[in-house]
Protein backbone atom coordinates (compact mmCIF):
# COMPACT_ATOMS: atom_id res chain seq x y z
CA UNK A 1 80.85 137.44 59.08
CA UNK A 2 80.86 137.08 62.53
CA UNK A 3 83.90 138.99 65.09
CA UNK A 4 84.78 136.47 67.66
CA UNK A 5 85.63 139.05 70.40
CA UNK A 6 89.16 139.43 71.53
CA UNK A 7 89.35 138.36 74.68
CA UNK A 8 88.49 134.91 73.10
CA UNK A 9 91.51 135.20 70.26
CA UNK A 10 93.77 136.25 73.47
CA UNK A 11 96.48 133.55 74.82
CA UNK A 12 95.68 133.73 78.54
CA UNK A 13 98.51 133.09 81.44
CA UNK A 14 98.76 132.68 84.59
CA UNK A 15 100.63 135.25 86.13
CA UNK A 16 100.50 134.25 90.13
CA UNK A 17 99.44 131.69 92.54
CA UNK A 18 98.79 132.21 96.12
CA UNK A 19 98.25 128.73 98.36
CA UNK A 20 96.69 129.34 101.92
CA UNK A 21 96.96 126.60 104.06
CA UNK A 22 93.78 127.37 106.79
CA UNK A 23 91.94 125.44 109.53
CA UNK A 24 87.96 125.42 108.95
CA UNK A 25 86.49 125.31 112.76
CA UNK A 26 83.77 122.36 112.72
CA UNK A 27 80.75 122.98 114.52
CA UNK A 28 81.08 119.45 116.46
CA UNK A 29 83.52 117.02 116.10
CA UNK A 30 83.29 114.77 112.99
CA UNK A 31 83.79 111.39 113.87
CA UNK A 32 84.13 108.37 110.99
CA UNK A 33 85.56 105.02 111.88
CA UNK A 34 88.95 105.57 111.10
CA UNK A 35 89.32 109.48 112.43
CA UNK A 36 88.12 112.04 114.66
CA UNK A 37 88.31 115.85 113.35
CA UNK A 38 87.78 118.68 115.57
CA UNK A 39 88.79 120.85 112.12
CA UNK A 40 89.49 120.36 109.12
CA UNK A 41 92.82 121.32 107.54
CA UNK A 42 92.46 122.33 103.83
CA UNK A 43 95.03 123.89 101.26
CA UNK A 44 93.20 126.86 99.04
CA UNK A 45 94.67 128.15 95.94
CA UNK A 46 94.21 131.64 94.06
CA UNK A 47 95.32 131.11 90.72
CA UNK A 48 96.03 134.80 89.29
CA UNK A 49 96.20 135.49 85.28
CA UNK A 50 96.75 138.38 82.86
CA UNK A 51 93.17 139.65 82.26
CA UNK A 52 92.63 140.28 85.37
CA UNK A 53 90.59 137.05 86.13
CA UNK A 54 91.44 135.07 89.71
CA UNK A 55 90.86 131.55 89.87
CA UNK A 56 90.05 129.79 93.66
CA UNK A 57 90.50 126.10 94.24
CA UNK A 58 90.89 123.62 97.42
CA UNK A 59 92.54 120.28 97.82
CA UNK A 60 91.27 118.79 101.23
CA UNK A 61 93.46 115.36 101.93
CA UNK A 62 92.40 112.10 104.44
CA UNK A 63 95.95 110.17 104.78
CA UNK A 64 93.79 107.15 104.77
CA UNK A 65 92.19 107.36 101.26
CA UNK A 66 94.88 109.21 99.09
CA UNK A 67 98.27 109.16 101.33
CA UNK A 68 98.20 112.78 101.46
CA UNK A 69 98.09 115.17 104.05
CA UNK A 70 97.18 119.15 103.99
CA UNK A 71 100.99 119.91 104.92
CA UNK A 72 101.88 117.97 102.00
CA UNK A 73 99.62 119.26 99.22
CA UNK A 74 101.27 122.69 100.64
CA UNK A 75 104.55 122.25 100.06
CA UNK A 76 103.68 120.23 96.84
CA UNK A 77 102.02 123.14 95.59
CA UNK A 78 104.50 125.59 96.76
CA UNK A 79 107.25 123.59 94.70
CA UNK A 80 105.34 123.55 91.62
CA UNK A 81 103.49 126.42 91.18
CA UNK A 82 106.34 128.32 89.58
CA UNK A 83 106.42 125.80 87.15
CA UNK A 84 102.58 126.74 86.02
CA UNK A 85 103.58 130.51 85.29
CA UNK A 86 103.00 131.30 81.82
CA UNK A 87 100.85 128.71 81.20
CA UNK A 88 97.35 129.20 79.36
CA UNK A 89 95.10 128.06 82.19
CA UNK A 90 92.49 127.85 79.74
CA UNK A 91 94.39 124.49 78.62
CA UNK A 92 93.03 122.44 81.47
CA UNK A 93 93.56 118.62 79.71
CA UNK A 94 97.46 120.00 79.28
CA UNK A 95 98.10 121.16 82.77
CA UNK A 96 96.94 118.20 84.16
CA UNK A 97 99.51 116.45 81.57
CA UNK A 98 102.08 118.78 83.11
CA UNK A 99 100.74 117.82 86.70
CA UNK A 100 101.19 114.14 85.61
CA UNK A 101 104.86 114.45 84.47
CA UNK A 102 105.65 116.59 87.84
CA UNK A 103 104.32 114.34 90.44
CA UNK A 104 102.84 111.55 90.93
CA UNK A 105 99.32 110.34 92.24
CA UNK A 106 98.30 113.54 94.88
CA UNK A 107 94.90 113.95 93.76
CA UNK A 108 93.94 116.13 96.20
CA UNK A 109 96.60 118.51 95.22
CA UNK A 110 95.71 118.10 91.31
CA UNK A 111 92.19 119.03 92.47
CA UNK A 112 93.24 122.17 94.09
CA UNK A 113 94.61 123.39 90.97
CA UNK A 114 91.92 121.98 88.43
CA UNK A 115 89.13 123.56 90.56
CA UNK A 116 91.15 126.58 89.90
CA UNK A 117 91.30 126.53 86.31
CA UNK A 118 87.64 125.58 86.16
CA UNK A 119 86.80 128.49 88.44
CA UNK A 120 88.66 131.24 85.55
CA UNK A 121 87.31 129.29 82.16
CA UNK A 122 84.14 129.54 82.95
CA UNK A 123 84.50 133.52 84.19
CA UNK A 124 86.09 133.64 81.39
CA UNK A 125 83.13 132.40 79.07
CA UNK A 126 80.76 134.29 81.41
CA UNK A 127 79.25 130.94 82.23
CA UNK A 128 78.91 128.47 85.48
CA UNK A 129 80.53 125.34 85.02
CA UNK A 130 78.07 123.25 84.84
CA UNK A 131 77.43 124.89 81.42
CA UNK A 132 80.61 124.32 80.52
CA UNK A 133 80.17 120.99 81.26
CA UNK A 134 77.51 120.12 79.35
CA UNK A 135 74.30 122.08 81.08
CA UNK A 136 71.96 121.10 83.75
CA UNK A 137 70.48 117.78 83.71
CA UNK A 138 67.83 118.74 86.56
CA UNK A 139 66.98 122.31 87.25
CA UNK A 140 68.09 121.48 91.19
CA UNK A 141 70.28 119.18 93.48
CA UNK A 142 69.14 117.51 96.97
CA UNK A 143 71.69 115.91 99.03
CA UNK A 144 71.86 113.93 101.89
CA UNK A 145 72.68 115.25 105.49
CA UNK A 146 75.84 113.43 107.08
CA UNK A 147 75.66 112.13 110.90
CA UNK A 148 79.00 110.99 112.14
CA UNK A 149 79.51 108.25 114.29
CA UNK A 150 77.48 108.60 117.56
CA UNK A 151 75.27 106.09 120.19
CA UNK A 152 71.77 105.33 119.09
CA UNK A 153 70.16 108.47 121.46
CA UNK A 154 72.54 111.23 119.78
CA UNK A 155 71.92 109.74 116.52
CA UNK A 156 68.09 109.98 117.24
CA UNK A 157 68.40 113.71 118.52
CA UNK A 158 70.39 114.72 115.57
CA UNK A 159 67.68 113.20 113.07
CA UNK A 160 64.87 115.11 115.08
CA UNK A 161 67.31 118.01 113.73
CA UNK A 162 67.19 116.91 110.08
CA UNK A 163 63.99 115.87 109.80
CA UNK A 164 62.66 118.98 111.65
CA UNK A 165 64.73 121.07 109.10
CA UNK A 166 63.22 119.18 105.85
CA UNK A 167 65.72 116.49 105.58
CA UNK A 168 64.92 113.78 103.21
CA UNK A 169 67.96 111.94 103.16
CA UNK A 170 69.96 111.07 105.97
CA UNK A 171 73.64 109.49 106.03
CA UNK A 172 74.71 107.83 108.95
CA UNK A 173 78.19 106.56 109.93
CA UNK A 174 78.67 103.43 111.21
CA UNK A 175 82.03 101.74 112.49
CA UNK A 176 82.21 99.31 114.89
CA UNK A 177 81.50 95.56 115.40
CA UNK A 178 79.09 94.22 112.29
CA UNK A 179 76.34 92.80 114.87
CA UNK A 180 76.05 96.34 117.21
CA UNK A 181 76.06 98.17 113.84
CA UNK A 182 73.45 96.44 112.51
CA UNK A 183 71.06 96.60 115.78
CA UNK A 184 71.81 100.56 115.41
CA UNK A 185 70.63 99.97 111.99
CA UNK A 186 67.49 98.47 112.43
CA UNK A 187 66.63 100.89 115.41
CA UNK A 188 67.33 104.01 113.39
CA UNK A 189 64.94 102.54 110.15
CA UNK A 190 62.14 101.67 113.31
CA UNK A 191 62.38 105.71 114.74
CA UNK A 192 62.52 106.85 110.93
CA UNK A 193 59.38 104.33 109.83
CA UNK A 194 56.65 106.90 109.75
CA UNK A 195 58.74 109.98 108.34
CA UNK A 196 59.76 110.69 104.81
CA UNK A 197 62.90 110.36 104.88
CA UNK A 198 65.28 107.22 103.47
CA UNK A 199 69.06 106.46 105.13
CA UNK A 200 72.23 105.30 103.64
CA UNK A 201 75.23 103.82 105.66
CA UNK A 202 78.49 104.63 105.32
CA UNK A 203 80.65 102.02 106.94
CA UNK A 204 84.37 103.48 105.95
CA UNK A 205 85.97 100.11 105.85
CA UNK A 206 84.97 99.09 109.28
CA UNK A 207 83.56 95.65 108.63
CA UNK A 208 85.74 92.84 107.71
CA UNK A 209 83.96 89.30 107.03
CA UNK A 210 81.44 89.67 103.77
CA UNK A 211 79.85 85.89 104.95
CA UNK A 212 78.74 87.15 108.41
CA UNK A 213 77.78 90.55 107.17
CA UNK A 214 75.51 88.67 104.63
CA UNK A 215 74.05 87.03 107.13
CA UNK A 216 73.56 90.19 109.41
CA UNK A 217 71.86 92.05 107.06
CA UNK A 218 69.28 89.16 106.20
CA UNK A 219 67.41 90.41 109.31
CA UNK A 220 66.91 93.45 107.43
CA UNK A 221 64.05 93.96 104.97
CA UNK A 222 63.40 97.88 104.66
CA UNK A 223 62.62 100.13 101.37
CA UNK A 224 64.24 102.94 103.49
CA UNK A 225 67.56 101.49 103.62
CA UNK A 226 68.60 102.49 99.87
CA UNK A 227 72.16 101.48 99.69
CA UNK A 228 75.61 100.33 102.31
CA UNK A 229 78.75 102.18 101.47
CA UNK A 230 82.26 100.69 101.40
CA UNK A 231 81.81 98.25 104.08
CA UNK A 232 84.99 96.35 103.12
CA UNK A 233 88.51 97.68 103.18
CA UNK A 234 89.39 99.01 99.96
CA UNK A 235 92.00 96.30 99.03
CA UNK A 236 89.35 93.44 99.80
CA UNK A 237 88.08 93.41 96.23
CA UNK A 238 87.22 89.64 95.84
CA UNK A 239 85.23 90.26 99.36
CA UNK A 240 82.97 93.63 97.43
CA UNK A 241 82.25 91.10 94.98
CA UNK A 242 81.01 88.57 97.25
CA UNK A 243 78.87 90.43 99.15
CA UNK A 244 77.51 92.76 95.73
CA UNK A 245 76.53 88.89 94.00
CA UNK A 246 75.25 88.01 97.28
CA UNK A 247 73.53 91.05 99.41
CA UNK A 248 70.11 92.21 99.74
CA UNK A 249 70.83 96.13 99.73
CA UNK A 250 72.34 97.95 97.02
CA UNK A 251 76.23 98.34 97.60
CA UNK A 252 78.29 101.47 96.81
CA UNK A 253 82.17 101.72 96.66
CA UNK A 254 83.60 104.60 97.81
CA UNK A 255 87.94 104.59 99.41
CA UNK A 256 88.74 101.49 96.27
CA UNK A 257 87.91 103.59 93.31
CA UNK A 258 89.47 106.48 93.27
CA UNK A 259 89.96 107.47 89.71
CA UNK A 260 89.07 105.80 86.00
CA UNK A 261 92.32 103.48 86.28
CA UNK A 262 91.06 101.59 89.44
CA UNK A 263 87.56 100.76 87.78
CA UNK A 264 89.32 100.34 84.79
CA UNK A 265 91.25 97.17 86.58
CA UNK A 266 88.01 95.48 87.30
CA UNK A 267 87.35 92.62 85.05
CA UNK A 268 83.63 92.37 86.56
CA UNK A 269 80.92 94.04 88.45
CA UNK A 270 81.83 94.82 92.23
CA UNK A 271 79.05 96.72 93.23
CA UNK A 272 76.18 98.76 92.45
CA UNK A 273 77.31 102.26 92.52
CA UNK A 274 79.97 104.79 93.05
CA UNK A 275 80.96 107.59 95.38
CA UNK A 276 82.67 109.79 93.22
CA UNK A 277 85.38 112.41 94.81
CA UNK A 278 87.15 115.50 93.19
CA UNK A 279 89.74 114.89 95.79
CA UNK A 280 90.26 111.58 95.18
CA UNK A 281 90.59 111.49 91.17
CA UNK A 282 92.03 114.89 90.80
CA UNK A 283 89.66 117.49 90.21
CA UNK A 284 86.28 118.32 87.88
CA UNK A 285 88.58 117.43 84.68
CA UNK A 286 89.06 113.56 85.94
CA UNK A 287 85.69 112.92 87.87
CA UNK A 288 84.31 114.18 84.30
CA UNK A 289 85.94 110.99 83.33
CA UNK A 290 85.23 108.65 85.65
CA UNK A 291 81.45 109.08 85.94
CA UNK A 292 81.61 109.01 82.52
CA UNK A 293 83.35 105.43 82.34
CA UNK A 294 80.62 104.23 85.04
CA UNK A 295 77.73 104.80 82.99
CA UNK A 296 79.30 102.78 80.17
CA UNK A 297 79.66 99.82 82.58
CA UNK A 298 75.90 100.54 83.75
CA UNK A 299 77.29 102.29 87.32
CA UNK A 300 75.42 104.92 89.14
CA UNK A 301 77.25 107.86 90.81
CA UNK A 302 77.02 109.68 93.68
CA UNK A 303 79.29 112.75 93.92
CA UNK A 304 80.84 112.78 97.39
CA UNK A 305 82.60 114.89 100.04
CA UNK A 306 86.49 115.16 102.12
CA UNK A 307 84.54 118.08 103.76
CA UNK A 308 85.40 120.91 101.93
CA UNK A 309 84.65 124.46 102.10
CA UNK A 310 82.60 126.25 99.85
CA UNK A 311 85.10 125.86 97.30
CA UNK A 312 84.81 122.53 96.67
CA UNK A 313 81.66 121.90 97.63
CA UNK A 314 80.31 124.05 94.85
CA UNK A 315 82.64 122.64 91.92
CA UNK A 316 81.31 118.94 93.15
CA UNK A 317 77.74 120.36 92.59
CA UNK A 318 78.50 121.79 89.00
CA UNK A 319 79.89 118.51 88.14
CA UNK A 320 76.95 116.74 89.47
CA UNK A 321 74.50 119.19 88.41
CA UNK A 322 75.87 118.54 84.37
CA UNK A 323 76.37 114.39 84.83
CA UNK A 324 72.76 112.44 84.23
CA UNK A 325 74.93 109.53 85.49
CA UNK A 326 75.52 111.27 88.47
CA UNK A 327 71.76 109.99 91.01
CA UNK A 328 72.88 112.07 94.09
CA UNK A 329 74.74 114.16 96.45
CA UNK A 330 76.44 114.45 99.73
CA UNK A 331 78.54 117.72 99.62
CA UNK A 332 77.40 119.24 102.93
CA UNK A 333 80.72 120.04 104.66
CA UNK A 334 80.50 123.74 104.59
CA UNK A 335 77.13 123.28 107.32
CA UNK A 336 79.49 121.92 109.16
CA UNK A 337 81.78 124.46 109.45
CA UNK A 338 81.01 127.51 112.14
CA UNK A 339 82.95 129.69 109.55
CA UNK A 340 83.53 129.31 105.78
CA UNK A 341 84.82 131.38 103.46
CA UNK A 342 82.33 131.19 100.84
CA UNK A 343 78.87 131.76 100.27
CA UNK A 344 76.87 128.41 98.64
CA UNK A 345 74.05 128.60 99.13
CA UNK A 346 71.63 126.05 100.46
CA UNK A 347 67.69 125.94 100.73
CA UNK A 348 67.05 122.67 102.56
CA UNK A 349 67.10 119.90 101.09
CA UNK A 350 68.55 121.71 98.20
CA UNK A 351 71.78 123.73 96.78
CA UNK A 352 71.33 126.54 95.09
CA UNK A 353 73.89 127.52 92.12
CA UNK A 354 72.10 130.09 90.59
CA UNK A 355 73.87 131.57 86.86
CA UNK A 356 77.15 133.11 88.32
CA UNK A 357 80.06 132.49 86.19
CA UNK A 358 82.67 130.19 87.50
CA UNK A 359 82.10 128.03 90.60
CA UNK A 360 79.29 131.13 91.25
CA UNK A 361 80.34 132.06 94.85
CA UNK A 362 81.84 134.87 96.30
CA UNK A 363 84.92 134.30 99.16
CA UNK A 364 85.02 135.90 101.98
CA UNK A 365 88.49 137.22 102.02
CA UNK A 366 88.50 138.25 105.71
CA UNK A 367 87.50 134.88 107.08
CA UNK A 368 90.21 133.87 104.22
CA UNK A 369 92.78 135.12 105.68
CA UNK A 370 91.59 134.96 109.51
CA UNK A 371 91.84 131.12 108.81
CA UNK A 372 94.72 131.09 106.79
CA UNK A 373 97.48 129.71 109.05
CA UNK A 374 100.76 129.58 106.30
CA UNK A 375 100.61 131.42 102.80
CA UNK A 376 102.81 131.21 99.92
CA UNK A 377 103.07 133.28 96.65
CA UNK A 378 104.79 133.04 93.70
């Protein structure tokens, strides 16, 4: 007969949480069409348990896409952390129950905490969490490079950067009037013609009228433009229909699905694919979910980025790194940071996660607390 060892017949508890609320210092300012960041504020939480095993998460919030802030998931995390003592954090499907019943909607906050308990089951098992998740479904991840808002002769200088580096896939921002976008468009796919290299746009809700935006991007006929991201606001759903039964590019959703419930609510098809984010649905546990859902409704996924540290960077990577649903990545914030506080590891164009249990990085508990600007702990 076979022992199961005793730390597996063990009930687990969490014993402490400390939340750090820090500033990560961005290289360059990060500018999208609805914000400019000089830093990024993000909440990280240590969740502490009886075998000695420590649990980090992060909860990064845009007001714009959620309706939370970093101040907020603070003191919402302060308030209920107590109320997660003596829980089994092994439980992950009940917490987030718990979570549910305490407050509602603050994904970013649910994240925080989910990352967390992801982080301990899978040092717990000894195992990274894309194992726990299912395994890898490709021995390694690319992802895409992101270029924020700039004029056409910064945006060229920074893709000399990427492409000189061993870019393959470059994001660019876009967010202004449909007609000057698109002319920045067409001259980025003319300078990028003879490299290999493709580009996706990210518009963030800055266009507005799906019939001249049809016509606009008529003029465009390019293999290297793969897909156009949220170009809509994210209530306009009759007007991401009309332009996914009607466009000549593939068309990817990104601020009006944020967890299974919204794409539940659609009837019909609204677009091609989906930008996936643990701070938007709540953590590994949800986007699990989602992506899941998409793939029965023939949707792609792309697991995407608030900018996070290390921390969640790496538990979007295991998530992706498990999903065959999920086509690609963009979780490059910590390059943009001039100091993180963990240690993922990229090889251009790829991410390295190596066989460390948990989210498999170490943090850097000086820069930790260097950054950390208020702390609880309960």
């Amino acid at each position: 007969m076979i022992k199961i060892s005793v730390i597996w017949r063990r009930i687990m508890k969490i014993t402490k949480i400390i939340g750090h609320y820090i500033q990560l210092p961005l290289k360059e300012p990060f500018i999208i069409n609805y914000a400019t960041y000089d830093s990024m504020h993000s909440v990280i939480v240590e969740i502490h348990t009886d075998t000695g095993i420590i649990g980090f998460g992060e909860g990064v919030a845009d007001e714009h896409v959620t309706g939370e802030s970093a101040a907020g998931i603070f003191a919402n995390l302060a308030m209920i952390a107590p109320k997660l003592i003596g829980e089994n954090p092994l439980n992950i499907e009940a917490i987030h129950l718990k979570l549910d019943e305490m407050i509602l909607g603050n994904p970013a906050l649910k994240a925080s905490i989910d990352i967390a308990l992801y982080d301990i089951l899978g040092k717990h098992a000894n195992l990274p969490i894309y194992q726990l998740l299912g395994g890898k479904t490709v021995e390694r991840l690319d992802y895409a490079k992101v270029l924020s808002v700039k004029n056409i002769e910064e945006t060229k200088k920074d893709i000399d950067i990427l492409l000189e580096s061993g870019y393959k896939v470059i994001k660019v921002k876009l967010g202004g009037n449909i007609f000057d976008d698109i002319l920045k468009l067409k001259q980025i796919l003319e300078y990028i013609k003879e490299a290999d290299a493709i580009v996706r746009v990210d518009c963030n809700q800055a266009w507005s009228n799906p019939k001249a935006i049809i016509q606009a991007l008529k003029s465009i006929d390019d293999p290297k433009l793969k897909w156009i991201e949220q170009p809509l606001k994210y209530n306009d759903i009759e007007g991401m229909k009309y332009l996914y039964e009607n466009m000549n590019v593939c068309l990817m959703a990104d601020e009006m699905i944020k967890d299974i419930h919204d794409l539940a609510r659609l009837s019909t098809p609204h677009f091609d694919l989906l930008n996936v984010k643990l701070m938007k649905c709540g953590g590994i546990h949800n986007a699990v979910k989602l992506i899941r859902f998409a793939e029965g409704l023939g949707i792609e996924c792309q697991i995407g980025s608030m900018v996070e540290s290390s921390i969640g960077s790496a538990a979007g990577y295991h998530t992706a790194m498990a999903l065959n649903n999920v086509k690609s990545t963009e979780l490059t914030g910590s390059l943009l940071f001039s100091q993180d506080i963990g240690d993922l590891k990229f090889n251009i164009p790829y991410v390295d996660l190596g066989d460390v249990p948990g989210l498999g990085i170490t943090i850097n508990k000086e820069a930790l607390a260097a950054l950390t600007v208020k702390k609880f702990e309960v």
